[in-house]
C-alpha atoms as a PDB file:
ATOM      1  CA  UNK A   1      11.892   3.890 -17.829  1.00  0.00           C
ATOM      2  CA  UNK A   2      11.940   0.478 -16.768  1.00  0.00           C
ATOM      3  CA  UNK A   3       9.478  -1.922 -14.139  1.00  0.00           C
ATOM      4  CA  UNK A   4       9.248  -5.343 -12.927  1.00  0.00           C
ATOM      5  CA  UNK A   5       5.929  -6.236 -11.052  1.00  0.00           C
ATOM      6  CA  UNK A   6       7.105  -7.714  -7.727  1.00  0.00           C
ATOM      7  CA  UNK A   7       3.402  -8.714  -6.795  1.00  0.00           C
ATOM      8  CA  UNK A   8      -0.677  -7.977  -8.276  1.00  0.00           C
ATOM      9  CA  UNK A   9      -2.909 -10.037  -5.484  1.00  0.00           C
ATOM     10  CA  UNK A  10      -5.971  -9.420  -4.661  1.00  0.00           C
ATOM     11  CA  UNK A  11      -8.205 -11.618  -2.075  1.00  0.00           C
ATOM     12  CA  UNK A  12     -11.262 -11.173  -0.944  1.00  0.00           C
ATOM     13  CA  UNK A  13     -12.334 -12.176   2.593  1.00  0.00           C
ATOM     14  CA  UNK A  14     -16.494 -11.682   2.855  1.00  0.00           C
ATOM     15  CA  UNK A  15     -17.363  -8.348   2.879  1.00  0.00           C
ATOM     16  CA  UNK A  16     -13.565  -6.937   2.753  1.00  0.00           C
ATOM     17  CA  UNK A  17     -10.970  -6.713  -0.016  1.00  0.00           C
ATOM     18  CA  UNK A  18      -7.060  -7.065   0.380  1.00  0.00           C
ATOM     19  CA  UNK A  19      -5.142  -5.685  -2.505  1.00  0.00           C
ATOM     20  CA  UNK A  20      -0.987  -5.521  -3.147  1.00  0.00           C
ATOM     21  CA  UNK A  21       0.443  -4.110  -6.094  1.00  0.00           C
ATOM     22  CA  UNK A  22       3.974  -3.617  -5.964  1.00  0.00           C
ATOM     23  CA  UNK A  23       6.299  -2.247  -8.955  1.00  0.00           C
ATOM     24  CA  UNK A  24       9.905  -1.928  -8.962  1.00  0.00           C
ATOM     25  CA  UNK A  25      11.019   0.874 -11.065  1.00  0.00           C
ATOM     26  CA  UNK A  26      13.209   3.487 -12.085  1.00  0.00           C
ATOM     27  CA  UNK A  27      10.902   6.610 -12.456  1.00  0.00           C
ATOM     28  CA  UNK A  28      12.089   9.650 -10.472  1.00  0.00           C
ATOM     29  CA  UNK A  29       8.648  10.003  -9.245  1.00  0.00           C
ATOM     30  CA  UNK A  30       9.703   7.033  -6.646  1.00  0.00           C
ATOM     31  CA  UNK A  31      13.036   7.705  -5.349  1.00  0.00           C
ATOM     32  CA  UNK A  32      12.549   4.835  -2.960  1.00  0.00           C
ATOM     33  CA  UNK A  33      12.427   2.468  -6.484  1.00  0.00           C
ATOM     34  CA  UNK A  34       9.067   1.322  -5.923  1.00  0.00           C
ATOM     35  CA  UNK A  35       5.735   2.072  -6.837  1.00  0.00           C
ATOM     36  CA  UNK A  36       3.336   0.632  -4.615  1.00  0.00           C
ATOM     37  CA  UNK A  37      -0.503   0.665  -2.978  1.00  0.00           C
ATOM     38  CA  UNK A  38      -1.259  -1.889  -0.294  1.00  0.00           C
ATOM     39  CA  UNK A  39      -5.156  -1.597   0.527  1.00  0.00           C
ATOM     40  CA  UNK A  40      -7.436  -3.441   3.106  1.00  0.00           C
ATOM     41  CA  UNK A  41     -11.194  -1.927   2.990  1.00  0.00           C
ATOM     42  CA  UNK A  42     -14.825  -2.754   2.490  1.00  0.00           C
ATOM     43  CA  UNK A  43     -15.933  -4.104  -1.070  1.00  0.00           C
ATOM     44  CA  UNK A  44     -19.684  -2.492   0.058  1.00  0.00           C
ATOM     45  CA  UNK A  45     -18.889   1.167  -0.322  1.00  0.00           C
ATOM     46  CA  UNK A  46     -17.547   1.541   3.650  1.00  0.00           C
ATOM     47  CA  UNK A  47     -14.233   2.620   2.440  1.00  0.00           C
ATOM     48  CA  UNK A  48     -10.629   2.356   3.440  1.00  0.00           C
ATOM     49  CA  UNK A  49      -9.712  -0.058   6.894  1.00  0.00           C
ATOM     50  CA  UNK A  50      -6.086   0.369   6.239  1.00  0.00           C
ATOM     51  CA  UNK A  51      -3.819   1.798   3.047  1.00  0.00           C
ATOM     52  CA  UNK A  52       0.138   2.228   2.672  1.00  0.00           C
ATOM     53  CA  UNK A  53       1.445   4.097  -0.539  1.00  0.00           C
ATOM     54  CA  UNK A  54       3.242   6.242  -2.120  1.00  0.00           C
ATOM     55  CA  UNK A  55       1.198   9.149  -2.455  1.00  0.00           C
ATOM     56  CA  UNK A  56       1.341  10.018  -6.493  1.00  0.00           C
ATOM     57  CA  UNK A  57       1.642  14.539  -6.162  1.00  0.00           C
ATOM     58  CA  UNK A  58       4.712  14.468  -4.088  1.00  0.00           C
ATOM     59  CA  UNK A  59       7.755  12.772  -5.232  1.00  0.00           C
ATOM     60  CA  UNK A  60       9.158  10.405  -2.252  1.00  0.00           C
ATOM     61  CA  UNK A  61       6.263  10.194   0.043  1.00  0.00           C
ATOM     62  CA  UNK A  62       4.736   7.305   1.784  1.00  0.00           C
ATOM     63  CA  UNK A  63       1.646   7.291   3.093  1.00  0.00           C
ATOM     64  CA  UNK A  64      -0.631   5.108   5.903  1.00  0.00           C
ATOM     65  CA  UNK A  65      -4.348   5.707   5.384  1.00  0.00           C
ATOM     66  CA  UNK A  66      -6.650   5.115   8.115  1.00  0.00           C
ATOM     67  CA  UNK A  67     -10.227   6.067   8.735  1.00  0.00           C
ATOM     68  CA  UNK A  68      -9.399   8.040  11.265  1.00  0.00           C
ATOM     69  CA  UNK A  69      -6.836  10.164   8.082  1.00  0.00           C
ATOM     70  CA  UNK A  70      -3.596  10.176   6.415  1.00  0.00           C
ATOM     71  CA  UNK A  71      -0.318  10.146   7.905  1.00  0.00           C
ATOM     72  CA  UNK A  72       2.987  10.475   6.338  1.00  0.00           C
ATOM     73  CA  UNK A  73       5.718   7.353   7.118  1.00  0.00           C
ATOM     74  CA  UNK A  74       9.291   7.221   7.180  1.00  0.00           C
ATOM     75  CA  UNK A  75       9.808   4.638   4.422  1.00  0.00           C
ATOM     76  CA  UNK A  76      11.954   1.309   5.805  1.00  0.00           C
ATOM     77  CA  UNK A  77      11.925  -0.919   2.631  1.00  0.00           C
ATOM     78  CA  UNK A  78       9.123  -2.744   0.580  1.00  0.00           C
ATOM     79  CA  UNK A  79       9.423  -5.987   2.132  1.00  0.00           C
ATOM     80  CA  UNK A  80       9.315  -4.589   5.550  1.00  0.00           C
ATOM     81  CA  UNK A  81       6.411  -1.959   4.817  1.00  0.00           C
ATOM     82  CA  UNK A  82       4.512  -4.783   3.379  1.00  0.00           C
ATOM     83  CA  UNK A  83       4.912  -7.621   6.050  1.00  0.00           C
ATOM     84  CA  UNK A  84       3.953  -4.721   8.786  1.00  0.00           C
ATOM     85  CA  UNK A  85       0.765  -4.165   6.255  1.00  0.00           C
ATOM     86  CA  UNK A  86       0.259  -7.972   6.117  1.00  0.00           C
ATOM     87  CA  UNK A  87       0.088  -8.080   9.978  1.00  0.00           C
ATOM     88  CA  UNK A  88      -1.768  -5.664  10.645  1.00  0.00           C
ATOM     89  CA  UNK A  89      -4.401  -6.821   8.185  1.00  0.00           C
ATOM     90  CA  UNK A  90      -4.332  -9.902   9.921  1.00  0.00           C
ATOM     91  CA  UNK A  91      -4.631  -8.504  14.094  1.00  0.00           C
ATOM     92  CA  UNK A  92      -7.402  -5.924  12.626  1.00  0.00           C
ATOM     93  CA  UNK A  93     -10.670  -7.002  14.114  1.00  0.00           C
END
């Protein structure tokens, strides 16, 4: 089982937190051949402003995480799913 680490950033913007890790890999848990979690939340216990992943318990699915819950997403490509989570980081007010 092989993996290449496309990106590990984190930055932290006062009180919030903006993490990407993104793994390319060949594990059948992620048919879509990455492994990711792109988070934007609170670093003072507030939680979760905005997550996309692949959720780990069932193989294939990609998840948006809101305060407001979880939704499953139809799963476009990494680079796309991560410059939609980049921009909506950056309109979030």
């Amino acid at each position: 089982m092989g993996h290449t680490v496309i990106e590990d950033a984190e930055d932290r913007v006062e009180d919030r937190v903006i993490r990407r890790k993104i793994i390319e890999t060949d594990d059948e848990q992620y048919p879509s051949g990455y492994r990711y979690s792109l988070h934007y939340g609170y670093v003072d216990g507030r939680g979760t402003i905005l997550r996309y992943d692949n959720e780990n318990r069932t193989v294939g699915r990609h998840e948006r995480h809101t305060p407001d819950g979880v939704e499953e997403i139809e799963f476009l490509g990494m680079m796309e799913l991560r410059d939609r989570f980049i921009e909506e980081v950056e309109h979030h007010d």
